[in-house]
PDBML (XML) file of the C-alpha atoms, coordinates in Angstrom:
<?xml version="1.0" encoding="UTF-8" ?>
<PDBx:datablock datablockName="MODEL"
   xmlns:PDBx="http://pdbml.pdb.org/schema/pdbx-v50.xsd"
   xmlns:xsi="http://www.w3.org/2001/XMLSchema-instance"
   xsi:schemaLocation="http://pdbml.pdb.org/schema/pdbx-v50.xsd pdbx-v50.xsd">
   <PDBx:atom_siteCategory>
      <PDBx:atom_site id="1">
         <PDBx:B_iso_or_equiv>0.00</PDBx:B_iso_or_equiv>
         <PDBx:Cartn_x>-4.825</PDBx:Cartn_x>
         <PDBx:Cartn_y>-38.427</PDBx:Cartn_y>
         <PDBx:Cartn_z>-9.360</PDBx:Cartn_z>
         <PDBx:auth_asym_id>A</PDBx:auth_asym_id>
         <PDBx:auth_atom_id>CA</PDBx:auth_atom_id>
         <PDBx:auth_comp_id>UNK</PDBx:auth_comp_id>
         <PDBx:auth_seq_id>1</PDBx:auth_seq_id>
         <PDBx:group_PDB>ATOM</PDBx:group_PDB>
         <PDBx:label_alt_id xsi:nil="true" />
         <PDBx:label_asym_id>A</PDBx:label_asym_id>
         <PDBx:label_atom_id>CA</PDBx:label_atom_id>
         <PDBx:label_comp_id>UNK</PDBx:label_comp_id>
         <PDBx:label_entity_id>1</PDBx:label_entity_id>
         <PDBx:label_seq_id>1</PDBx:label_seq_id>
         <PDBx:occupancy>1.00</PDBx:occupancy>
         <PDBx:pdbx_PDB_model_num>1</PDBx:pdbx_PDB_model_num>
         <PDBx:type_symbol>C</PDBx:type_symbol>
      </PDBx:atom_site>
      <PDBx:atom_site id="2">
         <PDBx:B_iso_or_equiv>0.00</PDBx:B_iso_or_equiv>
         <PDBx:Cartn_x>-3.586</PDBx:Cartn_x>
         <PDBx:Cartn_y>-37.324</PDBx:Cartn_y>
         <PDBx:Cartn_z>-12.483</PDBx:Cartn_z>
         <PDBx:auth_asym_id>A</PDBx:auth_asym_id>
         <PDBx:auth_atom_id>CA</PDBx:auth_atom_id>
         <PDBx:auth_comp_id>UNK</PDBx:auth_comp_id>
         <PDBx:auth_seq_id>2</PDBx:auth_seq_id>
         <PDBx:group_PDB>ATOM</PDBx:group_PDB>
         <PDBx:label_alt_id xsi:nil="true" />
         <PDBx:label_asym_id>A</PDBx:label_asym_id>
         <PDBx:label_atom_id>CA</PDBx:label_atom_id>
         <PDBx:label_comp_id>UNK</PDBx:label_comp_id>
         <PDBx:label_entity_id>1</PDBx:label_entity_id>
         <PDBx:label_seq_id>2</PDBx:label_seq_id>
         <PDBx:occupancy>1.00</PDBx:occupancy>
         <PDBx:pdbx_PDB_model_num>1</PDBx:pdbx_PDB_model_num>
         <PDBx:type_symbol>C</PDBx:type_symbol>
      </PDBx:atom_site>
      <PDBx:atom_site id="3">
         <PDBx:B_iso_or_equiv>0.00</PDBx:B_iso_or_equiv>
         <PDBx:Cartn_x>-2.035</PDBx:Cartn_x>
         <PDBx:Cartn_y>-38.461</PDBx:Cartn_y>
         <PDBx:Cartn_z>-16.098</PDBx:Cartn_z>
         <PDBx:auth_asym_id>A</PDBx:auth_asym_id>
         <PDBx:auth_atom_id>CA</PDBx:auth_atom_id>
         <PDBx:auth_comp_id>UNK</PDBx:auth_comp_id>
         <PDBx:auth_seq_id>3</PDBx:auth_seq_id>
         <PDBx:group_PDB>ATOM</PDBx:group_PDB>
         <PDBx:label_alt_id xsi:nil="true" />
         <PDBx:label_asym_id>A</PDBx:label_asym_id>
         <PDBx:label_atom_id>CA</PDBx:label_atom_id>
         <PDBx:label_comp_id>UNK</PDBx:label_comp_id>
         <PDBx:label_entity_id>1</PDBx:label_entity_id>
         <PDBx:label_seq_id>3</PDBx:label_seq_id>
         <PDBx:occupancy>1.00</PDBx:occupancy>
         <PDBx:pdbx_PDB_model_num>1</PDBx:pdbx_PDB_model_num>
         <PDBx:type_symbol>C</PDBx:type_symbol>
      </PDBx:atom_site>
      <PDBx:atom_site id="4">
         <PDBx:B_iso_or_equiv>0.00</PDBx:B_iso_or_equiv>
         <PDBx:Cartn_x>0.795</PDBx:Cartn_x>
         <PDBx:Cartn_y>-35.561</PDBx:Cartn_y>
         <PDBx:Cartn_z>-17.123</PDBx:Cartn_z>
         <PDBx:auth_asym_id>A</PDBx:auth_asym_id>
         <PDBx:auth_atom_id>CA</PDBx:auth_atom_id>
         <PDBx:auth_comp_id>UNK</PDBx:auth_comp_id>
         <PDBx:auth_seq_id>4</PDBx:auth_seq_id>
         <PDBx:group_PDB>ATOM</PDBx:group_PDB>
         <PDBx:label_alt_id xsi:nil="true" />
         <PDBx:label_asym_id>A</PDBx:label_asym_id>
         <PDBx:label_atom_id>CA</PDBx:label_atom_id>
         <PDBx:label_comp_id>UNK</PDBx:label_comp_id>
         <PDBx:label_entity_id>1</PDBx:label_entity_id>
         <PDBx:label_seq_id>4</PDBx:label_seq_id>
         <PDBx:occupancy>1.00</PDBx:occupancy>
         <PDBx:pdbx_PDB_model_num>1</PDBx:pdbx_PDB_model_num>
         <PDBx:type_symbol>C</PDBx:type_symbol>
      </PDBx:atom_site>
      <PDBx:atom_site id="5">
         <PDBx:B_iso_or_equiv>0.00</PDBx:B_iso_or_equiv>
         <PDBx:Cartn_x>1.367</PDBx:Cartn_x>
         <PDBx:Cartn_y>-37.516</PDBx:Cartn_y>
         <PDBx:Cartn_z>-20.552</PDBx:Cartn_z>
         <PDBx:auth_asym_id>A</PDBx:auth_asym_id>
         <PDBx:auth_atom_id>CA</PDBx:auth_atom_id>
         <PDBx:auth_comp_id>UNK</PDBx:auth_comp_id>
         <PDBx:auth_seq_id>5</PDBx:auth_seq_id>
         <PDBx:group_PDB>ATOM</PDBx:group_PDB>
         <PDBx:label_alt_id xsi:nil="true" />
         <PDBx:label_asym_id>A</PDBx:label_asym_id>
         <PDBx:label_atom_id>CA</PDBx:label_atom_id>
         <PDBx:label_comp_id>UNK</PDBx:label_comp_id>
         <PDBx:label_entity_id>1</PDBx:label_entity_id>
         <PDBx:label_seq_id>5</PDBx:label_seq_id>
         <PDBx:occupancy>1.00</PDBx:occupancy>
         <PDBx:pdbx_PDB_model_num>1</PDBx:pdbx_PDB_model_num>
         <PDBx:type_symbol>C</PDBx:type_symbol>
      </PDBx:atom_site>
      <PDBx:atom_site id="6">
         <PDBx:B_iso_or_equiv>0.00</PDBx:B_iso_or_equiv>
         <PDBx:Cartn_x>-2.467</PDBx:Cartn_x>
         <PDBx:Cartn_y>-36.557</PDBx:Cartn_y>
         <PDBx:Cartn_z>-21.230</PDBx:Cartn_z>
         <PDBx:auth_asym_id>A</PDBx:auth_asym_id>
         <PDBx:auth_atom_id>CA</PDBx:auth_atom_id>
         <PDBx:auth_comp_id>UNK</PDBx:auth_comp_id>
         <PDBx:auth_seq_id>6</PDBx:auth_seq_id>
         <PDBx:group_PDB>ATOM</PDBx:group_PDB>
         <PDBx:label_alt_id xsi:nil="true" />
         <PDBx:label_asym_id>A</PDBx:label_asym_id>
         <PDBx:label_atom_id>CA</PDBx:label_atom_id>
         <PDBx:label_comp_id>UNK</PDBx:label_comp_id>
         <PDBx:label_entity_id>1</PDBx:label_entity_id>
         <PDBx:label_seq_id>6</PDBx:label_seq_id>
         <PDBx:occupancy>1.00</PDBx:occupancy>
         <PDBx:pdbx_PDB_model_num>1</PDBx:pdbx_PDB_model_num>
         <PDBx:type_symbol>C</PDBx:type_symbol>
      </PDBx:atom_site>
      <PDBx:atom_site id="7">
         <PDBx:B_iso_or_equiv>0.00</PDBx:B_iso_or_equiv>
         <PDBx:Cartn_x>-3.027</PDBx:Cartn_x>
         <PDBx:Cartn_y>-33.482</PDBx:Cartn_y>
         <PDBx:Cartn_z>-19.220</PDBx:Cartn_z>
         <PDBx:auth_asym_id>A</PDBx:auth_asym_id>
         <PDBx:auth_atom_id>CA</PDBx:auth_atom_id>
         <PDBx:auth_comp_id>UNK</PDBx:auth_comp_id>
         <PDBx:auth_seq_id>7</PDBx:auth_seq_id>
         <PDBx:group_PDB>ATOM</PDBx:group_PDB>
         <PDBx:label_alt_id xsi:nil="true" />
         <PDBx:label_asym_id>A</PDBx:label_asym_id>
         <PDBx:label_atom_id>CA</PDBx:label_atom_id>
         <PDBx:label_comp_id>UNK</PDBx:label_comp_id>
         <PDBx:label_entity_id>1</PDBx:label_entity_id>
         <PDBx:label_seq_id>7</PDBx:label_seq_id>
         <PDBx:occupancy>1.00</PDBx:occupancy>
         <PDBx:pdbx_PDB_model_num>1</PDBx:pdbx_PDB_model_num>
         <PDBx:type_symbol>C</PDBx:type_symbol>
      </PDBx:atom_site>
      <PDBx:atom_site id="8">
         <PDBx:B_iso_or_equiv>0.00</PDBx:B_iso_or_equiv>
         <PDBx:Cartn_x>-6.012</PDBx:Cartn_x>
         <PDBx:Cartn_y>-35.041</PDBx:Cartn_y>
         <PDBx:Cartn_z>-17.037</PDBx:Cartn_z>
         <PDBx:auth_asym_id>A</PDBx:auth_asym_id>
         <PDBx:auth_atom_id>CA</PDBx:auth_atom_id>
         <PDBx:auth_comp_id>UNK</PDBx:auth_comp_id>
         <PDBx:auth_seq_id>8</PDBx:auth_seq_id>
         <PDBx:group_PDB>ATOM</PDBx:group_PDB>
         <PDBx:label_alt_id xsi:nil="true" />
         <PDBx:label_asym_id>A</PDBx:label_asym_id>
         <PDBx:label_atom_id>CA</PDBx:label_atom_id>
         <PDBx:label_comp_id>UNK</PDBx:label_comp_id>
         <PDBx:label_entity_id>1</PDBx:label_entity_id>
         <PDBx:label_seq_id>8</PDBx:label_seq_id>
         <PDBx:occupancy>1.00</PDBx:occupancy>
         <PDBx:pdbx_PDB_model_num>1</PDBx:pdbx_PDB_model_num>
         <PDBx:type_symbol>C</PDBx:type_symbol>
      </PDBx:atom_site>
      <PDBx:atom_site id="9">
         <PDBx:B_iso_or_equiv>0.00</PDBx:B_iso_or_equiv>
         <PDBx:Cartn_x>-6.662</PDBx:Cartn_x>
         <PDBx:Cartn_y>-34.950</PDBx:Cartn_y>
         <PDBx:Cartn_z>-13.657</PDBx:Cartn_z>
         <PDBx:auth_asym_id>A</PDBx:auth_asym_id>
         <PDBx:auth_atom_id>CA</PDBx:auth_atom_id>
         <PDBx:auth_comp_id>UNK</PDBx:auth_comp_id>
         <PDBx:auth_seq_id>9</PDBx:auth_seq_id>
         <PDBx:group_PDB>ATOM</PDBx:group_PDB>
         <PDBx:label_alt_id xsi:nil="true" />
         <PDBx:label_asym_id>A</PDBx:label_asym_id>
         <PDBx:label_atom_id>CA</PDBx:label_atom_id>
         <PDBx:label_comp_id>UNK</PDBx:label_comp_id>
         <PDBx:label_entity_id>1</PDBx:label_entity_id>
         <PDBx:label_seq_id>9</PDBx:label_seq_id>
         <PDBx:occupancy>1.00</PDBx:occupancy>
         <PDBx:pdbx_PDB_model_num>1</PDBx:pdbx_PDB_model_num>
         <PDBx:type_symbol>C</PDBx:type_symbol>
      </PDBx:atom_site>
      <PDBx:atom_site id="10">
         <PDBx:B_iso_or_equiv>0.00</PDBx:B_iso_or_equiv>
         <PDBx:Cartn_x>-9.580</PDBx:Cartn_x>
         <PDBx:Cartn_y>-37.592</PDBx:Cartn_y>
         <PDBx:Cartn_z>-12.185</PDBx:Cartn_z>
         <PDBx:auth_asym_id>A</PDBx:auth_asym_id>
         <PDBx:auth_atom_id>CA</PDBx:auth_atom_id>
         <PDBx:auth_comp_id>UNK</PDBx:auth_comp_id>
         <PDBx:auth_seq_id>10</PDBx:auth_seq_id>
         <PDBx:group_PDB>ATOM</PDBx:group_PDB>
         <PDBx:label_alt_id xsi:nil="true" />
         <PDBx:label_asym_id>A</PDBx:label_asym_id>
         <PDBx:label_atom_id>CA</PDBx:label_atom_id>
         <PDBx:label_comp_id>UNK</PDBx:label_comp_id>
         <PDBx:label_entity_id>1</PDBx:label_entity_id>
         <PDBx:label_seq_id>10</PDBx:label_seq_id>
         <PDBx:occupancy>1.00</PDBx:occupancy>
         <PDBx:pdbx_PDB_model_num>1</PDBx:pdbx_PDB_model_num>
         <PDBx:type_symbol>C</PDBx:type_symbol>
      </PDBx:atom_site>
      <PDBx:atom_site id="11">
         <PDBx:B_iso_or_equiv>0.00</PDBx:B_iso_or_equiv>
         <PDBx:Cartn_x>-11.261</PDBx:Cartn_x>
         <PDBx:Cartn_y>-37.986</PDBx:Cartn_y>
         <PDBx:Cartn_z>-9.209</PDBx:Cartn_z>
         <PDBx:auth_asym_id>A</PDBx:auth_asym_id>
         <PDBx:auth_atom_id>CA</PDBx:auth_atom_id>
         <PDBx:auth_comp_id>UNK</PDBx:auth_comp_id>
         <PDBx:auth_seq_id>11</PDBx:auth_seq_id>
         <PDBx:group_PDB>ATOM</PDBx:group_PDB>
         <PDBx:label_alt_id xsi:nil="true" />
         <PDBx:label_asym_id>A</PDBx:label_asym_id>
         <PDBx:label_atom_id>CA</PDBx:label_atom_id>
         <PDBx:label_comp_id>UNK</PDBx:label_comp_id>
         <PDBx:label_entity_id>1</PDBx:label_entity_id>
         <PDBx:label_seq_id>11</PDBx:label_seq_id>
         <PDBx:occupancy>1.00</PDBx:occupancy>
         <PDBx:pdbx_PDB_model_num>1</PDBx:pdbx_PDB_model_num>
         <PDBx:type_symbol>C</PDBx:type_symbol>
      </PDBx:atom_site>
      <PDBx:atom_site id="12">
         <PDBx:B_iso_or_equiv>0.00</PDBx:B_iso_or_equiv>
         <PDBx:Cartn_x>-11.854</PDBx:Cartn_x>
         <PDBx:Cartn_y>-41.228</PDBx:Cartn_y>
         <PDBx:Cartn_z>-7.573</PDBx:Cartn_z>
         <PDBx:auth_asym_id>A</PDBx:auth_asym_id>
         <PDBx:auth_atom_id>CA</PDBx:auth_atom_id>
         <PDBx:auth_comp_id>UNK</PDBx:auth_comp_id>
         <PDBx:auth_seq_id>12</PDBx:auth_seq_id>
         <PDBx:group_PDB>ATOM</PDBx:group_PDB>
         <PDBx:label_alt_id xsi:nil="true" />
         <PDBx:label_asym_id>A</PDBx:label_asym_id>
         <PDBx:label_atom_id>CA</PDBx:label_atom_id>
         <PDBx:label_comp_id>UNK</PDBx:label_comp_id>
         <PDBx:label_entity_id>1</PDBx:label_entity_id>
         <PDBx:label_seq_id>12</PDBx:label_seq_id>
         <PDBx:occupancy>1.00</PDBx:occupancy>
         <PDBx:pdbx_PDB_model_num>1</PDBx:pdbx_PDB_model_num>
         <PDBx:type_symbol>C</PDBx:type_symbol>
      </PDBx:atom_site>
      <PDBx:atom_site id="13">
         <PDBx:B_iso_or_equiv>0.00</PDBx:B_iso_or_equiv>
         <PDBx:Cartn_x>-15.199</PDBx:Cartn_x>
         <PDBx:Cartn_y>-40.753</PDBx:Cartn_y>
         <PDBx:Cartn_z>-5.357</PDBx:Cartn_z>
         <PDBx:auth_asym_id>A</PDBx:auth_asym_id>
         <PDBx:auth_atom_id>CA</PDBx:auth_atom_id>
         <PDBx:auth_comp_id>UNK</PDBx:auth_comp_id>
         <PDBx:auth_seq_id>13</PDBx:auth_seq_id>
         <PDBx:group_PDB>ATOM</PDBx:group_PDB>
         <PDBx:label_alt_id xsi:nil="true" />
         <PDBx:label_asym_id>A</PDBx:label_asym_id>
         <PDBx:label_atom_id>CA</PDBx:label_atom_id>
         <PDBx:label_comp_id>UNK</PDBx:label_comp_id>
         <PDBx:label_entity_id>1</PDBx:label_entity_id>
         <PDBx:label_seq_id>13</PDBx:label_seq_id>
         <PDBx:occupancy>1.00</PDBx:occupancy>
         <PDBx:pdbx_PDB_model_num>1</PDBx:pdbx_PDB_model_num>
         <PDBx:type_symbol>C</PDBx:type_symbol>
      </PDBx:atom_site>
      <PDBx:atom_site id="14">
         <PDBx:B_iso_or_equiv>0.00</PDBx:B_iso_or_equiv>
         <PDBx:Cartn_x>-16.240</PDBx:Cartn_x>
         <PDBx:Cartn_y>-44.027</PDBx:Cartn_y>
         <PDBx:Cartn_z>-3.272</PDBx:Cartn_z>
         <PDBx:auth_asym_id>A</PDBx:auth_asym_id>
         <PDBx:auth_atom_id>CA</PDBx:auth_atom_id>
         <PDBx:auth_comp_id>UNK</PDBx:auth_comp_id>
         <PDBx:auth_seq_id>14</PDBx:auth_seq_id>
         <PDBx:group_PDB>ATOM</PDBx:group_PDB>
         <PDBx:label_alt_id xsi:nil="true" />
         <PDBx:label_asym_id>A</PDBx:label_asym_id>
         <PDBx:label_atom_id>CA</PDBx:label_atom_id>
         <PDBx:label_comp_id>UNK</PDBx:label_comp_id>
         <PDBx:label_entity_id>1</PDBx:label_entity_id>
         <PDBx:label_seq_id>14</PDBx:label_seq_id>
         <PDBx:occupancy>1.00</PDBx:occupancy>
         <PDBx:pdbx_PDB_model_num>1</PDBx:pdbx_PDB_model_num>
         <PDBx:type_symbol>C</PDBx:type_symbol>
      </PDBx:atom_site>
      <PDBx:atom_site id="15">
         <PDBx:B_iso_or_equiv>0.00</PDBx:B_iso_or_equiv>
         <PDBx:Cartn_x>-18.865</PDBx:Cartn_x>
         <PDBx:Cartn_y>-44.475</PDBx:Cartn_y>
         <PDBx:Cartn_z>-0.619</PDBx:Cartn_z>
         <PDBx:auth_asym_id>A</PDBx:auth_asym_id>
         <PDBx:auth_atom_id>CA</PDBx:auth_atom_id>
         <PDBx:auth_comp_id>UNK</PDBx:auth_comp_id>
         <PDBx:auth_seq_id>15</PDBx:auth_seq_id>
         <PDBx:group_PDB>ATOM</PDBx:group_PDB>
         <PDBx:label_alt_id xsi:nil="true" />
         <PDBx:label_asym_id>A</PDBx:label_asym_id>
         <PDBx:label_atom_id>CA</PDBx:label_atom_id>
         <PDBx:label_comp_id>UNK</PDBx:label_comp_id>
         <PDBx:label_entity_id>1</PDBx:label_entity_id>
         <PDBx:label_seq_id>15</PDBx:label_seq_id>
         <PDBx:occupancy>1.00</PDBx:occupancy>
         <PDBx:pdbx_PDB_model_num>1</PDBx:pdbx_PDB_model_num>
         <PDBx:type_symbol>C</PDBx:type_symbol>
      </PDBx:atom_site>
      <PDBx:atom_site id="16">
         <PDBx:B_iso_or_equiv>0.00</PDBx:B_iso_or_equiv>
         <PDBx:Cartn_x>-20.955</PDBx:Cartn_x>
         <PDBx:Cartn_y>-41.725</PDBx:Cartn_y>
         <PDBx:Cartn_z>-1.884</PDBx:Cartn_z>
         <PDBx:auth_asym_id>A</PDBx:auth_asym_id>
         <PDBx:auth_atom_id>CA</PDBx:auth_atom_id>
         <PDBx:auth_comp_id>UNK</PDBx:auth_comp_id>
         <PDBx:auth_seq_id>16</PDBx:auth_seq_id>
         <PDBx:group_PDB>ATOM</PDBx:group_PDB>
         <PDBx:label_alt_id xsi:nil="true" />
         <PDBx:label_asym_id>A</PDBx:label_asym_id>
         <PDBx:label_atom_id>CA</PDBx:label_atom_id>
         <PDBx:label_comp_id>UNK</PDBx:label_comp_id>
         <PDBx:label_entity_id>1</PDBx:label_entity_id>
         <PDBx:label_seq_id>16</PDBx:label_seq_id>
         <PDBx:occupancy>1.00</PDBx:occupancy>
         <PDBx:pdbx_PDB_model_num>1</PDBx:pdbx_PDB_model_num>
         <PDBx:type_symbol>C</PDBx:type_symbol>
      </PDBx:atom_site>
      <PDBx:atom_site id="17">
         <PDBx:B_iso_or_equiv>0.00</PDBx:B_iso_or_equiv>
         <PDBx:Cartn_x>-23.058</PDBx:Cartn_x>
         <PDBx:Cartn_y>-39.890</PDBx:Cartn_y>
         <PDBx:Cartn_z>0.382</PDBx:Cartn_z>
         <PDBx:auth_asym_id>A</PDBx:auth_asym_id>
         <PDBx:auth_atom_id>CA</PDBx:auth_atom_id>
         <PDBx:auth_comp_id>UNK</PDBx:auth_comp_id>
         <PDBx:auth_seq_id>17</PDBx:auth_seq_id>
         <PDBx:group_PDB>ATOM</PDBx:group_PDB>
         <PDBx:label_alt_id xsi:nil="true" />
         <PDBx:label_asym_id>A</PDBx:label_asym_id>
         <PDBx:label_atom_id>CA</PDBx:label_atom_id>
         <PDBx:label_comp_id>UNK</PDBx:label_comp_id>
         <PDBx:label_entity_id>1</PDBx:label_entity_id>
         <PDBx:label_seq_id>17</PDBx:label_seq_id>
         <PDBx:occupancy>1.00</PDBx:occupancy>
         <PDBx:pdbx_PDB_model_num>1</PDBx:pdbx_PDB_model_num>
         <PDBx:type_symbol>C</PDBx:type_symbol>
      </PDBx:atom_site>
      <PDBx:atom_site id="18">
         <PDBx:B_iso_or_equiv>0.00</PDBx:B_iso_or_equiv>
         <PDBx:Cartn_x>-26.546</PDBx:Cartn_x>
         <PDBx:Cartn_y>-37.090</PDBx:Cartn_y>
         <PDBx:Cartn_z>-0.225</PDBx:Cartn_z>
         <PDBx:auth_asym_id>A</PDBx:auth_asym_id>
         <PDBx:auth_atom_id>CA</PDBx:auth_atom_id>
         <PDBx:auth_comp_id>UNK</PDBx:auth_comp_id>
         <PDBx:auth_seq_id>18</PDBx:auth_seq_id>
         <PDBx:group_PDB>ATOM</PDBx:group_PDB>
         <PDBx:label_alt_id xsi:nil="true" />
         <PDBx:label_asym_id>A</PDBx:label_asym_id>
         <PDBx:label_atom_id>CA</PDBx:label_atom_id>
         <PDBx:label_comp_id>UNK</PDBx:label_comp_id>
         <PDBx:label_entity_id>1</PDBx:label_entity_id>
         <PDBx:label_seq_id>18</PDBx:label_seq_id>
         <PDBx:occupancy>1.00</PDBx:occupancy>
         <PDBx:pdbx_PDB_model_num>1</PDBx:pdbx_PDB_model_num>
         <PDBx:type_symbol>C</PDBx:type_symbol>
      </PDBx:atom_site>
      <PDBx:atom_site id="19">
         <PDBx:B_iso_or_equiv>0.00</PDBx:B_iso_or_equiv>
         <PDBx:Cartn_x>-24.189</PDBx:Cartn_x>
         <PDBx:Cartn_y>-34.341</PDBx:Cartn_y>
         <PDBx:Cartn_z>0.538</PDBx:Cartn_z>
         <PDBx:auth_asym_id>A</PDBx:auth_asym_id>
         <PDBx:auth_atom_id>CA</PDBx:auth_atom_id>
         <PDBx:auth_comp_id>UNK</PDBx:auth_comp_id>
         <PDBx:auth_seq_id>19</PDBx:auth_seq_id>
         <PDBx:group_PDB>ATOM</PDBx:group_PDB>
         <PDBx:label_alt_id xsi:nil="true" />
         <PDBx:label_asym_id>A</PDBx:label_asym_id>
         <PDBx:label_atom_id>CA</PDBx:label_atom_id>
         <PDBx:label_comp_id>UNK</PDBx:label_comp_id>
         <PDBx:label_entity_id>1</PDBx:label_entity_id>
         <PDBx:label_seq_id>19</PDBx:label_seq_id>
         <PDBx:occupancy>1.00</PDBx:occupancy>
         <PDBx:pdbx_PDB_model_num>1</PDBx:pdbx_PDB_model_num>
         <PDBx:type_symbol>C</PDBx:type_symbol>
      </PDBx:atom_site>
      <PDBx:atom_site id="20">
         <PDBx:B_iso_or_equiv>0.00</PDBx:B_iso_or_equiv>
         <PDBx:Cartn_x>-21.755</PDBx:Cartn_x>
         <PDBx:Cartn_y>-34.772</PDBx:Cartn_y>
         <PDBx:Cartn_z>-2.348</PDBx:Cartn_z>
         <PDBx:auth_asym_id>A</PDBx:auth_asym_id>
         <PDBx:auth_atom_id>CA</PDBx:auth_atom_id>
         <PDBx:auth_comp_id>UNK</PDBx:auth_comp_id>
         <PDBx:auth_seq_id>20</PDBx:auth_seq_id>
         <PDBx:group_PDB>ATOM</PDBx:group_PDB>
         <PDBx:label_alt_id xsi:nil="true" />
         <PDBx:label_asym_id>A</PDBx:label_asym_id>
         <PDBx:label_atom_id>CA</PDBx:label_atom_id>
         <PDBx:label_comp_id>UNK</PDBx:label_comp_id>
         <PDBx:label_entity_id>1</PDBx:label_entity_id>
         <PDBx:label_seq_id>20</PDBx:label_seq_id>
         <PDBx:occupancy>1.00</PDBx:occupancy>
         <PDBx:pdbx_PDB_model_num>1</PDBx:pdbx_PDB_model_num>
         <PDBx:type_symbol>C</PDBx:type_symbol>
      </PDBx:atom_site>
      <PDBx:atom_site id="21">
         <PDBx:B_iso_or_equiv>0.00</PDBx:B_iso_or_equiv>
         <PDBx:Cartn_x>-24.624</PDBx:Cartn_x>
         <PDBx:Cartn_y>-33.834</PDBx:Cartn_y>
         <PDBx:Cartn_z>-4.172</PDBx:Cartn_z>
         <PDBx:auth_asym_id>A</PDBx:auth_asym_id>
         <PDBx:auth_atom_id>CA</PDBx:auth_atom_id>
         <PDBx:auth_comp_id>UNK</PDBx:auth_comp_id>
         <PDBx:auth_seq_id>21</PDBx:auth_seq_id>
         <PDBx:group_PDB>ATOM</PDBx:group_PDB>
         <PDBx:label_alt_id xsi:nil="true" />
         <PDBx:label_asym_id>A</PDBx:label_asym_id>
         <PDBx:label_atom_id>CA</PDBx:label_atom_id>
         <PDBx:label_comp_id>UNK</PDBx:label_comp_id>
         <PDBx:label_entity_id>1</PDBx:label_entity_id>
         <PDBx:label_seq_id>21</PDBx:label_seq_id>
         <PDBx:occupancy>1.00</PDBx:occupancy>
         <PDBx:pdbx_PDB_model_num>1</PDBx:pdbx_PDB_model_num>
         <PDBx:type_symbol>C</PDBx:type_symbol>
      </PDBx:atom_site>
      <PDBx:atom_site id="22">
         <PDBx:B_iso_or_equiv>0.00</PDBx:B_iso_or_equiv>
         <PDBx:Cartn_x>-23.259</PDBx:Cartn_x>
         <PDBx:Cartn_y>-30.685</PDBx:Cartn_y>
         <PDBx:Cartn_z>-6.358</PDBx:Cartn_z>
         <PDBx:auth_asym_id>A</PDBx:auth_asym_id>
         <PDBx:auth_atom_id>CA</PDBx:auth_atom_id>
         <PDBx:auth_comp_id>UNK</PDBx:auth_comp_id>
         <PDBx:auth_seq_id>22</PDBx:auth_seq_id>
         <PDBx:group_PDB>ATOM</PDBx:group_PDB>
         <PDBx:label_alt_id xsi:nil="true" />
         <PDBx:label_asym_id>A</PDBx:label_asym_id>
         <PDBx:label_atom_id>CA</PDBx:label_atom_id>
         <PDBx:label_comp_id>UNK</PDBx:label_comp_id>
         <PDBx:label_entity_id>1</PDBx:label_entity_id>
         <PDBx:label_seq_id>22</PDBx:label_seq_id>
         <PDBx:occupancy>1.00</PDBx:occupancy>
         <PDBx:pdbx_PDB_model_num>1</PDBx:pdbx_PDB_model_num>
         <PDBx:type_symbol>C</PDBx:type_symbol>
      </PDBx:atom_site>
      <PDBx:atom_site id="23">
         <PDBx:B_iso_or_equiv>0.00</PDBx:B_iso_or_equiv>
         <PDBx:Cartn_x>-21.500</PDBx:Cartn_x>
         <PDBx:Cartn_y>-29.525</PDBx:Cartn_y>
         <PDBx:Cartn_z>-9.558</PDBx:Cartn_z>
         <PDBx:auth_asym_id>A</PDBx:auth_asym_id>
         <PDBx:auth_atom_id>CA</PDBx:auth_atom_id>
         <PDBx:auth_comp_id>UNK</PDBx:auth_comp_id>
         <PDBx:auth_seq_id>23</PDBx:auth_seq_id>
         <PDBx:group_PDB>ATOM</PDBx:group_PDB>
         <PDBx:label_alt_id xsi:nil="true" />
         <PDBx:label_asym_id>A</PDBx:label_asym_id>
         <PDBx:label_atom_id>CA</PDBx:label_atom_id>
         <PDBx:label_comp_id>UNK</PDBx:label_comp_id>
         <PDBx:label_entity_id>1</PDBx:label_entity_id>
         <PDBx:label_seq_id>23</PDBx:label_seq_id>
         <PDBx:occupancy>1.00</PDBx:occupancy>
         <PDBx:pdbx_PDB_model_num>1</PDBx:pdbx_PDB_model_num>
         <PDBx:type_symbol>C</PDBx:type_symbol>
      </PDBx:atom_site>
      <PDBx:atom_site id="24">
         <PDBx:B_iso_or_equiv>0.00</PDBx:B_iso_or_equiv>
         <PDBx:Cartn_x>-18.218</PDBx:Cartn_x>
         <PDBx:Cartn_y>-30.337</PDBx:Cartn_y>
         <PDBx:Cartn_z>-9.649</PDBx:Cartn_z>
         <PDBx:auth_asym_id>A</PDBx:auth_asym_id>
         <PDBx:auth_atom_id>CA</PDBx:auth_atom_id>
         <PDBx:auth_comp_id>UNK</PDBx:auth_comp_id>
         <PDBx:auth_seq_id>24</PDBx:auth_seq_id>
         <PDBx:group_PDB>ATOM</PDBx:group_PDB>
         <PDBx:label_alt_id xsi:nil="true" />
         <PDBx:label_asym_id>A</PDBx:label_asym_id>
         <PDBx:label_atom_id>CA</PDBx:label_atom_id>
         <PDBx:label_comp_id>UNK</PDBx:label_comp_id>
         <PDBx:label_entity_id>1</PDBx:label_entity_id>
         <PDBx:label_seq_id>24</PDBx:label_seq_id>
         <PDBx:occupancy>1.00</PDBx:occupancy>
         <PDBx:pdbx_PDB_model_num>1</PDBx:pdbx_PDB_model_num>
         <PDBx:type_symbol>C</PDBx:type_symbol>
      </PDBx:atom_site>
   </PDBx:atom_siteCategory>
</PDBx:datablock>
């Protein structure tokens, strides 16, 4: 998602599994 009024962009990361392991 993101917030245009303050230039940011999140991500939301649920059930979490060993092989999102990385730099994002």
């Amino acid at each position: 998602s993101r917030d245009n009024a303050k230039n940011t962009v999140y991500l939301q990361m649920n059930s979490l599994k060993p092989e999102d392991t990385a730099v994002y």
